[in-house]
PDB file of N, CA and C in Angstrom:
ATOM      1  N   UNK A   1      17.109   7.120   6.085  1.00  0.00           N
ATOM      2  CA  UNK A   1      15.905   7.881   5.902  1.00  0.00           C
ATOM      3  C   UNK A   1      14.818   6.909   5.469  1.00  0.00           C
ATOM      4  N   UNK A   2      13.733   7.215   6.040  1.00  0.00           N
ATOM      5  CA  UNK A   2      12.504   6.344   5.627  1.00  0.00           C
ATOM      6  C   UNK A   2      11.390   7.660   4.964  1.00  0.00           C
ATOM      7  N   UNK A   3      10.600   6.592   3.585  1.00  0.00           N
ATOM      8  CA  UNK A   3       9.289   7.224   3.134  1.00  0.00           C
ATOM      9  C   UNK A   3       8.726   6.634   4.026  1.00  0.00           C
ATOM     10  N   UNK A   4       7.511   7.141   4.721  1.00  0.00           N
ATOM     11  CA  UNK A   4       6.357   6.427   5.010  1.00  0.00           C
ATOM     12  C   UNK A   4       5.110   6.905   4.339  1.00  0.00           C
ATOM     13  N   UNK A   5       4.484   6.027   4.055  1.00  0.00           N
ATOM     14  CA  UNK A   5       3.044   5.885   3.059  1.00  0.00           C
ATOM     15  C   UNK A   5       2.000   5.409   3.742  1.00  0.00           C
ATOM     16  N   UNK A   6       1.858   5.776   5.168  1.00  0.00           N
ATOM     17  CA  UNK A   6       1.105   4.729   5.031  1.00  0.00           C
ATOM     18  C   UNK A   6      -0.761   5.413   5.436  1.00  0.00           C
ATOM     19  N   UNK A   7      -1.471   4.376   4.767  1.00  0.00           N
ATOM     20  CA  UNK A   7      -2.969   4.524   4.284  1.00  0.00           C
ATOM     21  C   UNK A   7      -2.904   5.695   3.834  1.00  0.00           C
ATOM     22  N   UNK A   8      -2.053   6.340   2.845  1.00  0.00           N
ATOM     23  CA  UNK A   8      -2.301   7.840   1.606  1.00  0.00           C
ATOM     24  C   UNK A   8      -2.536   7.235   0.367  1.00  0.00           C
ATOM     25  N   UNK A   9      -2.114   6.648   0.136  1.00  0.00           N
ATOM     26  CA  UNK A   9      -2.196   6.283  -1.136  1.00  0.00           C
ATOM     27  C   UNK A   9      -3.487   5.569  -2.180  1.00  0.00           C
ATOM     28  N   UNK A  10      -4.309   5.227  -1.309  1.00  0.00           N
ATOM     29  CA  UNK A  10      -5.609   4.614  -1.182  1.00  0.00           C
ATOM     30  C   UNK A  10      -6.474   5.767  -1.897  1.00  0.00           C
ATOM     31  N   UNK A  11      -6.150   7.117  -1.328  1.00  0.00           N
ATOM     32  CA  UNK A  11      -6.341   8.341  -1.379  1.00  0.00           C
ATOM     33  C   UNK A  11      -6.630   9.510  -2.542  1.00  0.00           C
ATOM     34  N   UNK A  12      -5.594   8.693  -3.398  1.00  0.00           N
ATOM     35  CA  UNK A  12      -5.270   9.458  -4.988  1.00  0.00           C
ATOM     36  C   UNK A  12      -5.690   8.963  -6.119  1.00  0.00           C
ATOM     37  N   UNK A  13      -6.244   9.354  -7.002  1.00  0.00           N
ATOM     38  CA  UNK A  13      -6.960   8.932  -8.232  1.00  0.00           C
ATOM     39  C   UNK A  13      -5.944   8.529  -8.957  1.00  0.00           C
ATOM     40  N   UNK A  14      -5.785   7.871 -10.218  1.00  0.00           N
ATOM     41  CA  UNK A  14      -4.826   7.249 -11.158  1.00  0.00           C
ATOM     42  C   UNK A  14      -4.241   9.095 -11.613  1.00  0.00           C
ATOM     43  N   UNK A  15      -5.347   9.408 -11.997  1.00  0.00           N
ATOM     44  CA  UNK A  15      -5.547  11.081 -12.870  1.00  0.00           C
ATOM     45  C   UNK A  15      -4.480  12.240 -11.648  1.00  0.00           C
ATOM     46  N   UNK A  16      -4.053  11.649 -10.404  1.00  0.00           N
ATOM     47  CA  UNK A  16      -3.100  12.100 -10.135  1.00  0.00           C
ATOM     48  C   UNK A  16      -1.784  11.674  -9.893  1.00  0.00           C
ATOM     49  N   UNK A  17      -1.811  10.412 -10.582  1.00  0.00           N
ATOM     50  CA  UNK A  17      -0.352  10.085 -10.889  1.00  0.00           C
ATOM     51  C   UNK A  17       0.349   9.601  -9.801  1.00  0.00           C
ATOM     52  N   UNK A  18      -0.346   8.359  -8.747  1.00  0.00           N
ATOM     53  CA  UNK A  18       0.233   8.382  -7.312  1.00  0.00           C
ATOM     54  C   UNK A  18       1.469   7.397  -7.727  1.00  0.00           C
ATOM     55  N   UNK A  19       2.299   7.062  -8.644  1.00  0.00           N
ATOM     56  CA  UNK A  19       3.220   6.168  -8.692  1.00  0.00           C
ATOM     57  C   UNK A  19       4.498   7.481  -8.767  1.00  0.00           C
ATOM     58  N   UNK A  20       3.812   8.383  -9.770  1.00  0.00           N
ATOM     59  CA  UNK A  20       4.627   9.190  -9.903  1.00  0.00           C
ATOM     60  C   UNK A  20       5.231  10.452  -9.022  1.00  0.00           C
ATOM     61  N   UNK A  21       4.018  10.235  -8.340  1.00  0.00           N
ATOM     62  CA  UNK A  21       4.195  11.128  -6.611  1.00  0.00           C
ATOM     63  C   UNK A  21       5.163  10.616  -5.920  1.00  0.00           C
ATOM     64  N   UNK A  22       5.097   9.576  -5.502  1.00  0.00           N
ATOM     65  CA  UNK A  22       6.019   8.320  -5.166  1.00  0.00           C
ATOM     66  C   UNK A  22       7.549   8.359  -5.723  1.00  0.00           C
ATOM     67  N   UNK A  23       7.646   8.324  -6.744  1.00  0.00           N
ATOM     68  CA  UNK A  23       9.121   9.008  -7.284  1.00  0.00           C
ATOM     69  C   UNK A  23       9.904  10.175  -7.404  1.00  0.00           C
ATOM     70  N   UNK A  24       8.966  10.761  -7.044  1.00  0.00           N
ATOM     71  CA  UNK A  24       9.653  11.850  -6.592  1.00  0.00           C
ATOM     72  C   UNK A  24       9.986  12.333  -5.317  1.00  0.00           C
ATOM     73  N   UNK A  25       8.948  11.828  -4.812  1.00  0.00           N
ATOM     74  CA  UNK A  25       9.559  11.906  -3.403  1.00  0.00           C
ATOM     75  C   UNK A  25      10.420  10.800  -2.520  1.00  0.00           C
ATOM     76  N   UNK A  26      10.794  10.086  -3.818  1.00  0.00           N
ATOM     77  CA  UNK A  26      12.222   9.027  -3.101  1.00  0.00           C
ATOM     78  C   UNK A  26      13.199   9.385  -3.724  1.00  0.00           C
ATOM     79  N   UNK A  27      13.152  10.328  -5.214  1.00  0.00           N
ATOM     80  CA  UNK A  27      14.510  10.986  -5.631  1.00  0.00           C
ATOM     81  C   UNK A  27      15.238  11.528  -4.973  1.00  0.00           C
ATOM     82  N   UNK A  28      15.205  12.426  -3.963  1.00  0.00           N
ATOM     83  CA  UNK A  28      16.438  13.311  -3.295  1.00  0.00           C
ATOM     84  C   UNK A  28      16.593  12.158  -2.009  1.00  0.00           C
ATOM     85  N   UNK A  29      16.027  11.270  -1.698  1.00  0.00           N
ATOM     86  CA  UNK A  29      16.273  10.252  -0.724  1.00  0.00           C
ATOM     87  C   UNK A  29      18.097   9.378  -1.121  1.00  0.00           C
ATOM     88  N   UNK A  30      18.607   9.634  -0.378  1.00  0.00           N
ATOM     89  CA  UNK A  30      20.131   8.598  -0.135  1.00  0.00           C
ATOM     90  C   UNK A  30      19.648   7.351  -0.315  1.00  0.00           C
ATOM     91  N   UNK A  31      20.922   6.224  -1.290  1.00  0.00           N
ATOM     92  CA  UNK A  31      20.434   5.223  -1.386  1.00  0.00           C
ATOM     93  C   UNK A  31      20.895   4.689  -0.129  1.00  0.00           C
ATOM     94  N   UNK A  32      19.891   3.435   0.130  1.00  0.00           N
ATOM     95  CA  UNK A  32      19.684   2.655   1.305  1.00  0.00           C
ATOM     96  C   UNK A  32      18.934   3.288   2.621  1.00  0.00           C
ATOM     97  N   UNK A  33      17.796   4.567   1.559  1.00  0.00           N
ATOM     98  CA  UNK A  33      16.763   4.707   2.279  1.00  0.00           C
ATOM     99  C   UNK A  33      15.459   3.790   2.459  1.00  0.00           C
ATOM    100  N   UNK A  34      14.811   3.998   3.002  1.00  0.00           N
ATOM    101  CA  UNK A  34      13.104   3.012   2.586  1.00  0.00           C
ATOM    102  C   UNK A  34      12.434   3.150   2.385  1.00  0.00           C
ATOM    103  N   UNK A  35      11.355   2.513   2.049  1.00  0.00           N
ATOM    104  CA  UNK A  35      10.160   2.842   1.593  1.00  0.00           C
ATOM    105  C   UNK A  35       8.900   1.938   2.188  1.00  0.00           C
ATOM    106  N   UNK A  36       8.255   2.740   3.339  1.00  0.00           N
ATOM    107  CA  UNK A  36       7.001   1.362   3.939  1.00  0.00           C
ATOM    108  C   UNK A  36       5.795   2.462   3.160  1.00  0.00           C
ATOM    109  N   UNK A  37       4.927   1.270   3.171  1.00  0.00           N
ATOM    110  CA  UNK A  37       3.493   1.555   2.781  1.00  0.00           C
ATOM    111  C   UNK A  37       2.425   0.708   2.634  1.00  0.00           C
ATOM    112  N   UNK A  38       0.924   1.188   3.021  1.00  0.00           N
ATOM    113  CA  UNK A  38       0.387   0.322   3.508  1.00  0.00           C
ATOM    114  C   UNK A  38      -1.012   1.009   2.224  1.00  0.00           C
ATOM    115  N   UNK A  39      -1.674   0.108   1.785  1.00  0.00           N
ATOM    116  CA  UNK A  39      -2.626   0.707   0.970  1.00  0.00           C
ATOM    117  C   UNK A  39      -3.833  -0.635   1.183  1.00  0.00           C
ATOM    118  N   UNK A  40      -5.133   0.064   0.756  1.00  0.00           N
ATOM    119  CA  UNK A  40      -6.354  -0.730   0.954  1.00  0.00           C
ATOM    120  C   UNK A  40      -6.172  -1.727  -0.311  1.00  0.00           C
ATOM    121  N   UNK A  41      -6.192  -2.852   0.169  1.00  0.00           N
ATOM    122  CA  UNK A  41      -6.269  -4.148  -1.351  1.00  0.00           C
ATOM    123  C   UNK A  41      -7.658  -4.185  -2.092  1.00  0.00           C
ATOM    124  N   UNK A  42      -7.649  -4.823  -2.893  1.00  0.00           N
ATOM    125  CA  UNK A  42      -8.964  -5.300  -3.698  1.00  0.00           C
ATOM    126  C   UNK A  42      -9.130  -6.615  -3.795  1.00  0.00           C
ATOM    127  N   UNK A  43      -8.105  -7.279  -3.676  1.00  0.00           N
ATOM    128  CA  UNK A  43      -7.885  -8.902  -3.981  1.00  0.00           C
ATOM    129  C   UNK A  43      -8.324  -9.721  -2.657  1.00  0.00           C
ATOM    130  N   UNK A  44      -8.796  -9.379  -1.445  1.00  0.00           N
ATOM    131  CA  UNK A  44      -8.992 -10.379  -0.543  1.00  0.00           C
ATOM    132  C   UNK A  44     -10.814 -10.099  -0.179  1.00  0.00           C
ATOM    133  N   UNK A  45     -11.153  -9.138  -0.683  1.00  0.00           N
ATOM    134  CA  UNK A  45     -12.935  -8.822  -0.539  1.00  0.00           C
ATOM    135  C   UNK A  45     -13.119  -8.064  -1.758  1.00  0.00           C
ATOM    136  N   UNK A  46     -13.193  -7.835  -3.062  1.00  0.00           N
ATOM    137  CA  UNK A  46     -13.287  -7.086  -3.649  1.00  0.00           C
ATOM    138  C   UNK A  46     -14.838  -6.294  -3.645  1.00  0.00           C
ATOM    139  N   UNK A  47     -15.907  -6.815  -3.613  1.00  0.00           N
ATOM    140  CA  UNK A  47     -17.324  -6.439  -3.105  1.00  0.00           C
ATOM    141  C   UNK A  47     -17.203  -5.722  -2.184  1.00  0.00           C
ATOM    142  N   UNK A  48     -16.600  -5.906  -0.872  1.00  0.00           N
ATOM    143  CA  UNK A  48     -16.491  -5.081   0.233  1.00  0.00           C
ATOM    144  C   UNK A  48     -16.045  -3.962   0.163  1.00  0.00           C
ATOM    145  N   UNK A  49     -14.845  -4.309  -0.564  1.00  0.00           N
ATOM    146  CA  UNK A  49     -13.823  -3.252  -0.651  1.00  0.00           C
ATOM    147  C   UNK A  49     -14.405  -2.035  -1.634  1.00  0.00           C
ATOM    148  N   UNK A  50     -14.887  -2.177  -2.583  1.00  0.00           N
ATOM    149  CA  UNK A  50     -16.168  -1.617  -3.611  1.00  0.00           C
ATOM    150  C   UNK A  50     -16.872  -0.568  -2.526  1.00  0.00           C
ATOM    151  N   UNK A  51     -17.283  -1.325  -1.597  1.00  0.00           N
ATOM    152  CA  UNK A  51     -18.830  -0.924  -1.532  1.00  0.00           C
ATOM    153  C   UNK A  51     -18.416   0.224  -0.387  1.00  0.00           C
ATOM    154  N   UNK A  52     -16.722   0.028   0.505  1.00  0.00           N
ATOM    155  CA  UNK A  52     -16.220   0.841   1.372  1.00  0.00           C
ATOM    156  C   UNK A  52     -16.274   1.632   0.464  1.00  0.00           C
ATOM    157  N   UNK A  53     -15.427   1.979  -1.023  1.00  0.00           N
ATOM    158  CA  UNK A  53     -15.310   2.897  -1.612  1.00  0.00           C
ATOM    159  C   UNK A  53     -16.315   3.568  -1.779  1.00  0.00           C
ATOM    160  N   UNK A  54     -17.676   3.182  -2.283  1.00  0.00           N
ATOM    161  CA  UNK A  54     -18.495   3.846  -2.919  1.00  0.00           C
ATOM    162  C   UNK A  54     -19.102   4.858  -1.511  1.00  0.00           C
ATOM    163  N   UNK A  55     -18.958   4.022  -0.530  1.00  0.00           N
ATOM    164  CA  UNK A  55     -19.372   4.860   1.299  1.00  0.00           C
ATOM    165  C   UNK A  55     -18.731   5.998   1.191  1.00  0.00           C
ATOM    166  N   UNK A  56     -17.333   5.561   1.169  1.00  0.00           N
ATOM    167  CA  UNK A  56     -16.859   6.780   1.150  1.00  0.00           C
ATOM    168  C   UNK A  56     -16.543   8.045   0.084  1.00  0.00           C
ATOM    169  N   UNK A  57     -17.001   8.082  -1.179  1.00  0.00           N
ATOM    170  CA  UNK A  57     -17.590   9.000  -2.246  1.00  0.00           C
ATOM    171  C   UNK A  57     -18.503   9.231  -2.026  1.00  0.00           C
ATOM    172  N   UNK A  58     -19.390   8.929  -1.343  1.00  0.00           N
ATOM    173  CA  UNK A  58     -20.303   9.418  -0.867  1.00  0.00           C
ATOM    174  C   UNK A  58     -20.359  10.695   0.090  1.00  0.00           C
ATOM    175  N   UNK A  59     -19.529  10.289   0.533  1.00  0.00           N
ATOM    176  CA  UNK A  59     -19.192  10.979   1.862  1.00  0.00           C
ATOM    177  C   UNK A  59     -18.175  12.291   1.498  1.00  0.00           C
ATOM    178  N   UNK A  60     -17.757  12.119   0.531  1.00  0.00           N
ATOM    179  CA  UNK A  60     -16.364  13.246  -0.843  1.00  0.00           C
ATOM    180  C   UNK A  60     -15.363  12.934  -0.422  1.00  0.00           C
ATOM    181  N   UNK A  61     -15.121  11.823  -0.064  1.00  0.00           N
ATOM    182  CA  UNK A  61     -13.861  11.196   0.221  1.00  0.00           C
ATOM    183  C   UNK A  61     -13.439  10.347  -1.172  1.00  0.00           C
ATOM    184  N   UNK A  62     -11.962  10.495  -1.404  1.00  0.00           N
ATOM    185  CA  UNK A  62     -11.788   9.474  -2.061  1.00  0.00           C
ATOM    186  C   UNK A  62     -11.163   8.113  -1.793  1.00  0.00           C
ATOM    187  N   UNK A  63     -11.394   6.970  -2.031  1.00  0.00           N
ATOM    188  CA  UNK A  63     -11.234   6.111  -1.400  1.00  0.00           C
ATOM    189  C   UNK A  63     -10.554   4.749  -2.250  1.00  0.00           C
ATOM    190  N   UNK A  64      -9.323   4.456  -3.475  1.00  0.00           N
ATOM    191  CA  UNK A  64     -10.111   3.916  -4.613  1.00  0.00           C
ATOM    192  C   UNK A  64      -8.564   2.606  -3.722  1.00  0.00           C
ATOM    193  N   UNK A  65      -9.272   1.748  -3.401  1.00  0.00           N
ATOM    194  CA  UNK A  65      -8.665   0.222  -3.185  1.00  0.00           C
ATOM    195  C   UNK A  65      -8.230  -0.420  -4.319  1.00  0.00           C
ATOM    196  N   UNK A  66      -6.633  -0.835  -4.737  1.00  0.00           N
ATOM    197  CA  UNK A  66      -6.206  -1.534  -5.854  1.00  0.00           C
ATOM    198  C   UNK A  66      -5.785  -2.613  -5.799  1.00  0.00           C
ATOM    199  N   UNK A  67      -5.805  -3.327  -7.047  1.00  0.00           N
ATOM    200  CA  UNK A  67      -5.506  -4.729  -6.808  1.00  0.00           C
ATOM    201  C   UNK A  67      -3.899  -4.818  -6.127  1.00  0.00           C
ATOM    202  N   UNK A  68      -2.946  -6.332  -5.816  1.00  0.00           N
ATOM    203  CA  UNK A  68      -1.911  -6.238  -4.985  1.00  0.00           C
ATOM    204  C   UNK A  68      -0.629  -6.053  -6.492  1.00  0.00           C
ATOM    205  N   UNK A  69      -1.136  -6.396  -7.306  1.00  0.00           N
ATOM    206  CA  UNK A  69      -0.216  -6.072  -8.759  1.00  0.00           C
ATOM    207  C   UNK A  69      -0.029  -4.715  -8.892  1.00  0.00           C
ATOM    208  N   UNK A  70      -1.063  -3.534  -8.548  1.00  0.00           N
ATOM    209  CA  UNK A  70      -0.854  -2.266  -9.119  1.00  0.00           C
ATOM    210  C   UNK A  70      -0.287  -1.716  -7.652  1.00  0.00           C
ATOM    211  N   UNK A  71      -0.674  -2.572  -6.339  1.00  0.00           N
ATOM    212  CA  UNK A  71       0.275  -1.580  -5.366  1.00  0.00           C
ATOM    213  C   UNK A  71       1.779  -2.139  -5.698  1.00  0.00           C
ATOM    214  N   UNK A  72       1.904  -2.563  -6.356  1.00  0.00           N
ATOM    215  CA  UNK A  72       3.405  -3.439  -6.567  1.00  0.00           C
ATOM    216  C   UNK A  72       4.050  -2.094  -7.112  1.00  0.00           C
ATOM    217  N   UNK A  73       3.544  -1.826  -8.239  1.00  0.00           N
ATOM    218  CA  UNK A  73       3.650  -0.929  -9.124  1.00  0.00           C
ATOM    219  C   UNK A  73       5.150   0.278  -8.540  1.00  0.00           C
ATOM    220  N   UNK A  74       4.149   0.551  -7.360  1.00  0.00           N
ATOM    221  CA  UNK A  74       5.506   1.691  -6.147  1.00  0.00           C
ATOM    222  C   UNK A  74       6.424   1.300  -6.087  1.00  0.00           C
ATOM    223  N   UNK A  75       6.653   0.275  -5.689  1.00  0.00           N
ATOM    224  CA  UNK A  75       8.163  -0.240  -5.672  1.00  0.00           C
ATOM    225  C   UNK A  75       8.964  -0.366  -6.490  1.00  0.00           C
ATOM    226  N   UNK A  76       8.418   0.111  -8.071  1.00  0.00           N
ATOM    227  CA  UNK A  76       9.255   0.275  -9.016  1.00  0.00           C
ATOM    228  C   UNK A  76      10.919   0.658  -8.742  1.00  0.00           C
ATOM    229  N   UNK A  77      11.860  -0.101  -8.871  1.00  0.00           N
ATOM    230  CA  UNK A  77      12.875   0.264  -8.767  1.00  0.00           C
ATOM    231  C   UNK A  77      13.935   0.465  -7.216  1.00  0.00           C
ATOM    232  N   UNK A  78      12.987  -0.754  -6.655  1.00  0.00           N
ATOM    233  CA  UNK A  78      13.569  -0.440  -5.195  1.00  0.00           C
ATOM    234  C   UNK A  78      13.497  -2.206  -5.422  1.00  0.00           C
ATOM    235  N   UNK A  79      14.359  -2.588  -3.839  1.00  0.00           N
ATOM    236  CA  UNK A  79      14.700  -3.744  -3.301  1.00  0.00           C
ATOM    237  C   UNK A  79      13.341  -4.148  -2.353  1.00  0.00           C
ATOM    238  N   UNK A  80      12.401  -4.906  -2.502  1.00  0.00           N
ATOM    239  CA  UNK A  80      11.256  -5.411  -1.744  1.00  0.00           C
ATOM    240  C   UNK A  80      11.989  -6.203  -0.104  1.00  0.00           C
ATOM    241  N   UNK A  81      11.719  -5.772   1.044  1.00  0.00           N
ATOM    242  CA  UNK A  81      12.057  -6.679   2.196  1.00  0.00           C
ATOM    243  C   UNK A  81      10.942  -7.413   2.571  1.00  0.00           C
ATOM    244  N   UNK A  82      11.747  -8.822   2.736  1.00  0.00           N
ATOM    245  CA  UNK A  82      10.983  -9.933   3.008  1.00  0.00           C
ATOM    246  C   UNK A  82      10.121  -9.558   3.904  1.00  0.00           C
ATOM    247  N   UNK A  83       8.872 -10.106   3.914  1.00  0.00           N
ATOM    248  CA  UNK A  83       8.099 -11.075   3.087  1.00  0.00           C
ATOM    249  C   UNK A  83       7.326 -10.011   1.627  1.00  0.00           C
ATOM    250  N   UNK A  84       8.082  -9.530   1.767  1.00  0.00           N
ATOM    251  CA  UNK A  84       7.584  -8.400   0.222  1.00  0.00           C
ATOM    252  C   UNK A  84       6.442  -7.512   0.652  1.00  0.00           C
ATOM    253  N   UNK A  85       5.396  -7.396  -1.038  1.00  0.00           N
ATOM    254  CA  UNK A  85       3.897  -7.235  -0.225  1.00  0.00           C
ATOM    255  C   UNK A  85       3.218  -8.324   0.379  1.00  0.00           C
ATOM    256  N   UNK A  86       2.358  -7.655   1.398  1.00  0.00           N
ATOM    257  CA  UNK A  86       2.123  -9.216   1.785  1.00  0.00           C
ATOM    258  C   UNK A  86       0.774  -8.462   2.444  1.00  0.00           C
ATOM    259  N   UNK A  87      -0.352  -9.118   2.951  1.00  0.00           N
ATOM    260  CA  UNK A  87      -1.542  -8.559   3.541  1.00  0.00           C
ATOM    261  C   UNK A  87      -0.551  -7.877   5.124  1.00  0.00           C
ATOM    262  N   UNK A  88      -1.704  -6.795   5.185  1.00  0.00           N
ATOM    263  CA  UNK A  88      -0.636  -6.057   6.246  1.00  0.00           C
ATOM    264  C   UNK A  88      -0.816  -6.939   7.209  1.00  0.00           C
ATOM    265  N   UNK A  89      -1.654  -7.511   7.902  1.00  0.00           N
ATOM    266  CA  UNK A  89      -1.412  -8.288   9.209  1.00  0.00           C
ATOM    267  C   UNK A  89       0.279  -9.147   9.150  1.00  0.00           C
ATOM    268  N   UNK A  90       0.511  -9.919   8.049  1.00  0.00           N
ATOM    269  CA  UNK A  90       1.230 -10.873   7.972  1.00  0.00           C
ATOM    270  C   UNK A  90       2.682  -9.692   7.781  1.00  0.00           C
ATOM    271  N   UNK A  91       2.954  -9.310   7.526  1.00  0.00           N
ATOM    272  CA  UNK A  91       4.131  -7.999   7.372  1.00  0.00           C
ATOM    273  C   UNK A  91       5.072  -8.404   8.820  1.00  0.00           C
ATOM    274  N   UNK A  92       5.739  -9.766   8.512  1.00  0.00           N
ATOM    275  CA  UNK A  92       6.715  -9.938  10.175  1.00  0.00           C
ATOM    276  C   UNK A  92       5.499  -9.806  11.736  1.00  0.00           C
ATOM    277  N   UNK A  93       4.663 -10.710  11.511  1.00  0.00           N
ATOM    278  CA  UNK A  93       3.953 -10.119  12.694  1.00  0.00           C
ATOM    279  C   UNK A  93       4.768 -10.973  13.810  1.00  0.00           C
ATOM    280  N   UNK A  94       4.664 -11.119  15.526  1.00  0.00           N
ATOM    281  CA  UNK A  94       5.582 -10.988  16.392  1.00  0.00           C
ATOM    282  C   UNK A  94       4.945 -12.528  16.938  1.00  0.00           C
ATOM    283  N   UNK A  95       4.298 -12.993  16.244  1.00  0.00           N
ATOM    284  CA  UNK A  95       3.577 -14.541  16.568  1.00  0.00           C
ATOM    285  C   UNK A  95       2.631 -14.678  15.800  1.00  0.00           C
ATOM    286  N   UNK A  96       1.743 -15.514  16.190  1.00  0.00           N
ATOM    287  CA  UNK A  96       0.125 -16.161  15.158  1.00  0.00           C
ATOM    288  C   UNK A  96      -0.425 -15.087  15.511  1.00  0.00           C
ATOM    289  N   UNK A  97      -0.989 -15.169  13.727  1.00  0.00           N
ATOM    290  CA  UNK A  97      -1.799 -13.828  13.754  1.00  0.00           C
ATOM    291  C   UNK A  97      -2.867 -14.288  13.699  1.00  0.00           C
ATOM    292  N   UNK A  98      -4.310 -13.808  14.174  1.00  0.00           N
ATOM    293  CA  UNK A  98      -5.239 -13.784  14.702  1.00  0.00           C
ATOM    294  C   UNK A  98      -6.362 -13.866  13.696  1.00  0.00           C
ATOM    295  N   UNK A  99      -7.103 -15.074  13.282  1.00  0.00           N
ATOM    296  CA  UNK A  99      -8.025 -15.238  12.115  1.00  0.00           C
ATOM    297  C   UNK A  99      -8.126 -14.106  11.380  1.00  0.00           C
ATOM    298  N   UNK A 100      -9.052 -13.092  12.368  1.00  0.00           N
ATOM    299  CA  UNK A 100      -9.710 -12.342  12.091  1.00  0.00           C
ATOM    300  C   UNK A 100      -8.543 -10.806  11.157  1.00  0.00           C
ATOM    301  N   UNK A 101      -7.142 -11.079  11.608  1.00  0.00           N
ATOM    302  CA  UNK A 101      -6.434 -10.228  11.011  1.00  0.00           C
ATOM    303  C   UNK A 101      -6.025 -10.644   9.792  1.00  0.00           C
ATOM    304  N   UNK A 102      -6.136 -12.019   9.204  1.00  0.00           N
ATOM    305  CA  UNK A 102      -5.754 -12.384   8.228  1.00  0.00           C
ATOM    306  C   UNK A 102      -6.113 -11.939   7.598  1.00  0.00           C
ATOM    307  N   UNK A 103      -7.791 -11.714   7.574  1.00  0.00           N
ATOM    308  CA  UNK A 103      -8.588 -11.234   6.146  1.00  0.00           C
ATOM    309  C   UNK A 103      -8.651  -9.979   6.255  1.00  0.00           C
ATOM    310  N   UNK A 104      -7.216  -9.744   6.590  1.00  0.00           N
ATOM    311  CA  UNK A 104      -7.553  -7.658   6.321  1.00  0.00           C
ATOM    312  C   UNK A 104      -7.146  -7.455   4.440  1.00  0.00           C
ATOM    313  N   UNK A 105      -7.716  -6.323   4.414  1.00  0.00           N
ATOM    314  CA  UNK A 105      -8.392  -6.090   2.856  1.00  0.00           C
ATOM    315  C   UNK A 105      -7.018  -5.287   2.515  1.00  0.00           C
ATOM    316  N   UNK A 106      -6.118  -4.877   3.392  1.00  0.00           N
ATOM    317  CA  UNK A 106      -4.713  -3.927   3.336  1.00  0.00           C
ATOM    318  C   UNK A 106      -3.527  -5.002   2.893  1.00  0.00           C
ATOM    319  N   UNK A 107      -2.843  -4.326   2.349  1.00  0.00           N
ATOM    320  CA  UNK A 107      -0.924  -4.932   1.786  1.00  0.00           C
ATOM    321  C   UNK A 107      -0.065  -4.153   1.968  1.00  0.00           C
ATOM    322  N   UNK A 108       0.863  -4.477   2.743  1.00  0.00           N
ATOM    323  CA  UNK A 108       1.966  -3.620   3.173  1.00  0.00           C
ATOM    324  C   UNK A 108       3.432  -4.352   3.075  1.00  0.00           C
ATOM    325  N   UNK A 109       4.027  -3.716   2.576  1.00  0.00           N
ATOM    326  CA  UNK A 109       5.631  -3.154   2.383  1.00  0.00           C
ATOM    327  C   UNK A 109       6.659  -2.480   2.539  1.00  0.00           C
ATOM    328  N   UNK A 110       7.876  -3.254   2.911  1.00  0.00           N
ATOM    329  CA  UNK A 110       8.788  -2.016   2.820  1.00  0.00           C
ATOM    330  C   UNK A 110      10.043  -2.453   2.022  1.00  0.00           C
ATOM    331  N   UNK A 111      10.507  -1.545   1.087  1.00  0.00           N
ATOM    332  CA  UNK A 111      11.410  -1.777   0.299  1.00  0.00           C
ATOM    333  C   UNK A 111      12.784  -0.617   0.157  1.00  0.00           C
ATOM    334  N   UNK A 112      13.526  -1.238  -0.056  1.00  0.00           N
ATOM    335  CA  UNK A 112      14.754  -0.349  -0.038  1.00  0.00           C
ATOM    336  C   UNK A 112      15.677   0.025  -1.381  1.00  0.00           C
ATOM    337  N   UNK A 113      15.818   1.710  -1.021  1.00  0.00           N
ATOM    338  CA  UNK A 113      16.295   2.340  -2.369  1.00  0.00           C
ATOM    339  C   UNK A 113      17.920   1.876  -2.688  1.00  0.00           C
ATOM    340  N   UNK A 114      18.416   1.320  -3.922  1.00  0.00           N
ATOM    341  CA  UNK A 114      19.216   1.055  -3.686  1.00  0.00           C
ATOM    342  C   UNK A 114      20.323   1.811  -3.961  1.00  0.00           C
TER     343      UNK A 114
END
């Protein structure tokens, strides 16, 4: 069984507890299920990444980009697969990845329940 997360999490305010959302919905999961997820970073543009957010509160979206320490945070208690978090382009890509994908502002993971 796989969680997939991916770009929700970006989504949820601290004030709703998205680590803790996250645990619960890998509790009734069998161990040597997974867990991928992909969330907006703060650490490779943080200005940018800001200023997407503030676009999109604007807009009544919520949007809140975290540093790559607090998306770590999810994986509380699971097995990280290589190359861990890592900017999503680089996540096993299938050859050279492409300048322009390097500097994506996203970190993605998948880790396994054990």
């Amino acid at each position: 069984m796989a969680l997939l997360l991916i770009a929700l999490l970006h989504l949820l305010p601290d004030a709703d507890d998205p680590a803790g959302i996250v645990a619960r919905l890998l509790a009734p999961l069998a161990p040597g299920s997974y867990l991928a997820l992909q969330h907006l970073g703060l650490d490779a543009n943080e200005p940018k990444a800001l200023a997407v957010s503030a676009a999109a509160g604007r807009d009544g979206v919520t949007l809140l980009p975290r540093r790559r320490t607090e998306i770590l945070r999810f994986f509380d208690g699971l097995e990280l697969v290589e190359p861990g978090l890592v900017q999503d382009a680089l996540w096993r890509p299938d050859g050279e990845v492409p300048a322009e994908f390097r500097r994506s502002w996203g970190f993605a993971g998948v880790a396994r329940k054990p």
